[in-house]
N, C-alpha and C. Protein backbone atom coordinates (compact mmCIF):
# COMPACT_ATOMS: atom_id res chain seq x y z
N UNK A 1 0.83 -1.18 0.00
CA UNK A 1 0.00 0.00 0.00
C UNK A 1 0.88 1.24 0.00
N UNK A 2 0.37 2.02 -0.88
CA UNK A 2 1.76 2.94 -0.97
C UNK A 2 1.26 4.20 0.09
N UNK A 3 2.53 4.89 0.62
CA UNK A 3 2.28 6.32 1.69
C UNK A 3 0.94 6.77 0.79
N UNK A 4 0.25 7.59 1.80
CA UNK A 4 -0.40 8.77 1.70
C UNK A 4 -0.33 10.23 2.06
N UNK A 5 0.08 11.13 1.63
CA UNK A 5 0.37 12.88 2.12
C UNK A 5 -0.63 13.20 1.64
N UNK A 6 -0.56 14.83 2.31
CA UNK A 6 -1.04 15.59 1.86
C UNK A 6 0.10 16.96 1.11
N UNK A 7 0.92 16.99 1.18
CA UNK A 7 2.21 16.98 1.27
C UNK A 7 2.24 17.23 -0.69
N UNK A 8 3.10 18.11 -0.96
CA UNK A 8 2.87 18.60 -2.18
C UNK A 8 4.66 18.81 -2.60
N UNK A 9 4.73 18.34 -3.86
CA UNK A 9 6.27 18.42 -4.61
C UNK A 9 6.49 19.58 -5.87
N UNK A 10 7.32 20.12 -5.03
CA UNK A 10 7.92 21.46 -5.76
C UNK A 10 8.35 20.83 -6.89
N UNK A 11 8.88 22.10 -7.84
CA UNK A 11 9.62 21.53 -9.20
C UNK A 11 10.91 21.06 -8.75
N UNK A 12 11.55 21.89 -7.56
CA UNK A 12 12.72 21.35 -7.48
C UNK A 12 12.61 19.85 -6.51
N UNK A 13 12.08 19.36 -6.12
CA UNK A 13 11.12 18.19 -5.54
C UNK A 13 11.34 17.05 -6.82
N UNK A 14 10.61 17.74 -7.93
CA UNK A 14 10.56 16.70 -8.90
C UNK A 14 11.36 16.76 -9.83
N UNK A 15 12.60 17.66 -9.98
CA UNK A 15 14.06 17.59 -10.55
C UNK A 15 14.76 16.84 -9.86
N UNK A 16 14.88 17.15 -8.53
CA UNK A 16 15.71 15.65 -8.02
C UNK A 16 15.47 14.18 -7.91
N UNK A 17 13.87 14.36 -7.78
CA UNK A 17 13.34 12.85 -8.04
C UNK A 17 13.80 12.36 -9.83
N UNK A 18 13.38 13.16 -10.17
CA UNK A 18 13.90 12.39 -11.86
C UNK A 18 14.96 12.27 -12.14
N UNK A 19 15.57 12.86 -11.95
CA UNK A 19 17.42 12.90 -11.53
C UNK A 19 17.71 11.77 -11.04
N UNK A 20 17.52 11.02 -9.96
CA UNK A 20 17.51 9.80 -9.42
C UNK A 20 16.87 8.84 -9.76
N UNK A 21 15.63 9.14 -10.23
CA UNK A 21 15.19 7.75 -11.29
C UNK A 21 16.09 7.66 -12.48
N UNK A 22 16.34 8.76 -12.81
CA UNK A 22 17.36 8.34 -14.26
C UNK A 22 18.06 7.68 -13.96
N UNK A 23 19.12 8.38 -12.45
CA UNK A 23 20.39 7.40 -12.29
C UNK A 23 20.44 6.18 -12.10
N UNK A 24 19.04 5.98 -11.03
CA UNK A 24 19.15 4.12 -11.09
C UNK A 24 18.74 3.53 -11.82
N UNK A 25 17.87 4.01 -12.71
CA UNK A 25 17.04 3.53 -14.42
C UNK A 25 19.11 2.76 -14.77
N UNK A 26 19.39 3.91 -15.25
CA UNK A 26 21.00 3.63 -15.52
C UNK A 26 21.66 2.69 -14.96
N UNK A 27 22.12 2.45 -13.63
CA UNK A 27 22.91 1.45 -13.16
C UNK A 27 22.15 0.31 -13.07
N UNK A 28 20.76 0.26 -13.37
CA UNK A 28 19.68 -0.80 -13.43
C UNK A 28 19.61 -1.57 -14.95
N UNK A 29 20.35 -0.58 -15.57
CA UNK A 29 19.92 -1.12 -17.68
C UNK A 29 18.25 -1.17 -17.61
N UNK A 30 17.78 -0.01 -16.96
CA UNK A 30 16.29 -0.19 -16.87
C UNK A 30 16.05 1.10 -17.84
N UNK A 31 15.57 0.66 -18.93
CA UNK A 31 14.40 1.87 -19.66
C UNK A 31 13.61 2.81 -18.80
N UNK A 32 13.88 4.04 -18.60
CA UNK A 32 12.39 4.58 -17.88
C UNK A 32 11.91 4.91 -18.24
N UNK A 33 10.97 4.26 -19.66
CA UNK A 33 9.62 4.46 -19.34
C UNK A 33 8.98 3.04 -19.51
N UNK A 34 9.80 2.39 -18.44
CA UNK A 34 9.40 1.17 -18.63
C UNK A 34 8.22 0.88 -17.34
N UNK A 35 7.76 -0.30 -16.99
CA UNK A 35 7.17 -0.45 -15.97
C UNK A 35 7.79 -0.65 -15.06
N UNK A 36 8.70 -1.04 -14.95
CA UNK A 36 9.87 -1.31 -13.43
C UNK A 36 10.26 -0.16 -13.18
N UNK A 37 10.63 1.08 -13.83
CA UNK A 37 10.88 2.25 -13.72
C UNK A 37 9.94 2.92 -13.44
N UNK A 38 8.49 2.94 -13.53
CA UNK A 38 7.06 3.37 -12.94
C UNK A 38 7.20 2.99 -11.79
N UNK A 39 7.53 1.79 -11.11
CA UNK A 39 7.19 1.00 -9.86
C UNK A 39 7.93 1.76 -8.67
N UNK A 40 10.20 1.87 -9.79
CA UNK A 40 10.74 2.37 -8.76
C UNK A 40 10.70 3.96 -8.49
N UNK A 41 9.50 4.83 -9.89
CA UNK A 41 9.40 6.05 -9.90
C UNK A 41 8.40 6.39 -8.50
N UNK A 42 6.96 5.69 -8.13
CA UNK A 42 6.31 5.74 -7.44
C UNK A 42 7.03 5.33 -5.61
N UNK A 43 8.15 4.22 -5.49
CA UNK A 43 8.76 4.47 -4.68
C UNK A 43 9.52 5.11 -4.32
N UNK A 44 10.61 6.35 -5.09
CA UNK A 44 11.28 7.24 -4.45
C UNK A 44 10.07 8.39 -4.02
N UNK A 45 9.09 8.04 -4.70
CA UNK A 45 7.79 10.08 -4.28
C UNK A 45 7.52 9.43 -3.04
N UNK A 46 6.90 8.12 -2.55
CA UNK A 46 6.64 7.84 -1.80
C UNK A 46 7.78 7.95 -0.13
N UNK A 47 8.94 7.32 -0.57
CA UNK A 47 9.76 7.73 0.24
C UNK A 47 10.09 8.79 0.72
N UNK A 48 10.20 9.67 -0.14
CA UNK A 48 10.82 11.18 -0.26
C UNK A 48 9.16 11.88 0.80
N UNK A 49 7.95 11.58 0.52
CA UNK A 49 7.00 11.97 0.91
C UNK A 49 6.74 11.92 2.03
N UNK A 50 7.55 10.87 2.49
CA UNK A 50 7.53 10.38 4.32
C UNK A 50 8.29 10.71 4.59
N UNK A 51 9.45 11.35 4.43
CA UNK A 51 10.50 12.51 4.76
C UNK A 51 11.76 12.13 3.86
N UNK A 52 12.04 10.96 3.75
CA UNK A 52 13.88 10.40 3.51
C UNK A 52 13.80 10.99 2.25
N UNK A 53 15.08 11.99 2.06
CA UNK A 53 15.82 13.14 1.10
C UNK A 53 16.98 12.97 0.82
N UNK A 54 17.55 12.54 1.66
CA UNK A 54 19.30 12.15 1.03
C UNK A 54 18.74 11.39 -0.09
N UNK A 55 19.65 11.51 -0.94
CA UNK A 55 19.82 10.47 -1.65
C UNK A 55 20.44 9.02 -1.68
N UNK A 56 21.14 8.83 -1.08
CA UNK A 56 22.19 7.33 -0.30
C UNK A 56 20.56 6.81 -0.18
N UNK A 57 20.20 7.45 0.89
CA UNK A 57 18.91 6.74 1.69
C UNK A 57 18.11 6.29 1.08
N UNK A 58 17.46 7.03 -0.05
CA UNK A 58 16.70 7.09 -0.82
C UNK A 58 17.24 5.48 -1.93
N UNK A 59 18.33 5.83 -2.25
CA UNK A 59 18.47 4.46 -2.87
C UNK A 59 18.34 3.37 -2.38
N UNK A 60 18.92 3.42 -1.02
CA UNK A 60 19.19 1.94 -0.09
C UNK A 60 17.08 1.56 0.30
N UNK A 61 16.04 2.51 0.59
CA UNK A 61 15.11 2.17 0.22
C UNK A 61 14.38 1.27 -0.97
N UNK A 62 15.23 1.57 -2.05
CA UNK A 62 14.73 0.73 -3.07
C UNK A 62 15.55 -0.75 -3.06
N UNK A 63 16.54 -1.16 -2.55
CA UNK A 63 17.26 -2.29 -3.03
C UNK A 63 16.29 -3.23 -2.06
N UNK A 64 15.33 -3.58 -1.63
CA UNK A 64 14.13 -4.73 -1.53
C UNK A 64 13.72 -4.80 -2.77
N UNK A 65 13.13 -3.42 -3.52
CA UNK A 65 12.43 -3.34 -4.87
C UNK A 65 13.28 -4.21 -5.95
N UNK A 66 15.06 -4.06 -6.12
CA UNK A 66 15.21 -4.48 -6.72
C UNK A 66 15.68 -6.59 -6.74
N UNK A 67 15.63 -6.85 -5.29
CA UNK A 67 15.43 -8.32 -5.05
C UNK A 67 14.54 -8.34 -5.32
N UNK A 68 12.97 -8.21 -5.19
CA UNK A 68 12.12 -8.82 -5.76
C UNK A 68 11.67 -8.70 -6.97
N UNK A 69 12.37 -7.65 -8.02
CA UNK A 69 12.26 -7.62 -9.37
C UNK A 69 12.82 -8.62 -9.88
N UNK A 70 14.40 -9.34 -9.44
CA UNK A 70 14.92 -9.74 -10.42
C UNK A 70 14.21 -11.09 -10.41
């Protein structure tokens, strides 16, 4: 079930989020605009939405996502 906010993303909000989907799209050989790249796009807003902003953090959040992809 993914977070719920009320909680609203600036442009610069969603320059760094895409910024970071690109990068792990990249070290992933993942297309983004693929569906695995939707999945891990909806988990960094979600993360980032419940506060975690670093980026380190933000990645180490997704590496469950990517054990159960492969």
């Amino acid at each position: 079930m993914p977070f719920s906010s009320y909680d609203t993303l600036e442009t610069e909000d969603l320059r760094i989020l895409r910024a970071m989907l690109e990068e792990v799209c990249l070290q992933r050989s993942i297309a983004v605009d693929s569906e695995e790249a939707q999945t891990i796009g909806r988990a960094l807003i979600d993360w980032y939405l419940f506060g975690i902003r670093e980026p380190d953090q933000l990645k180490a959040m997704l590496d469950p996502l990517s054990e159960t992809a492969g």
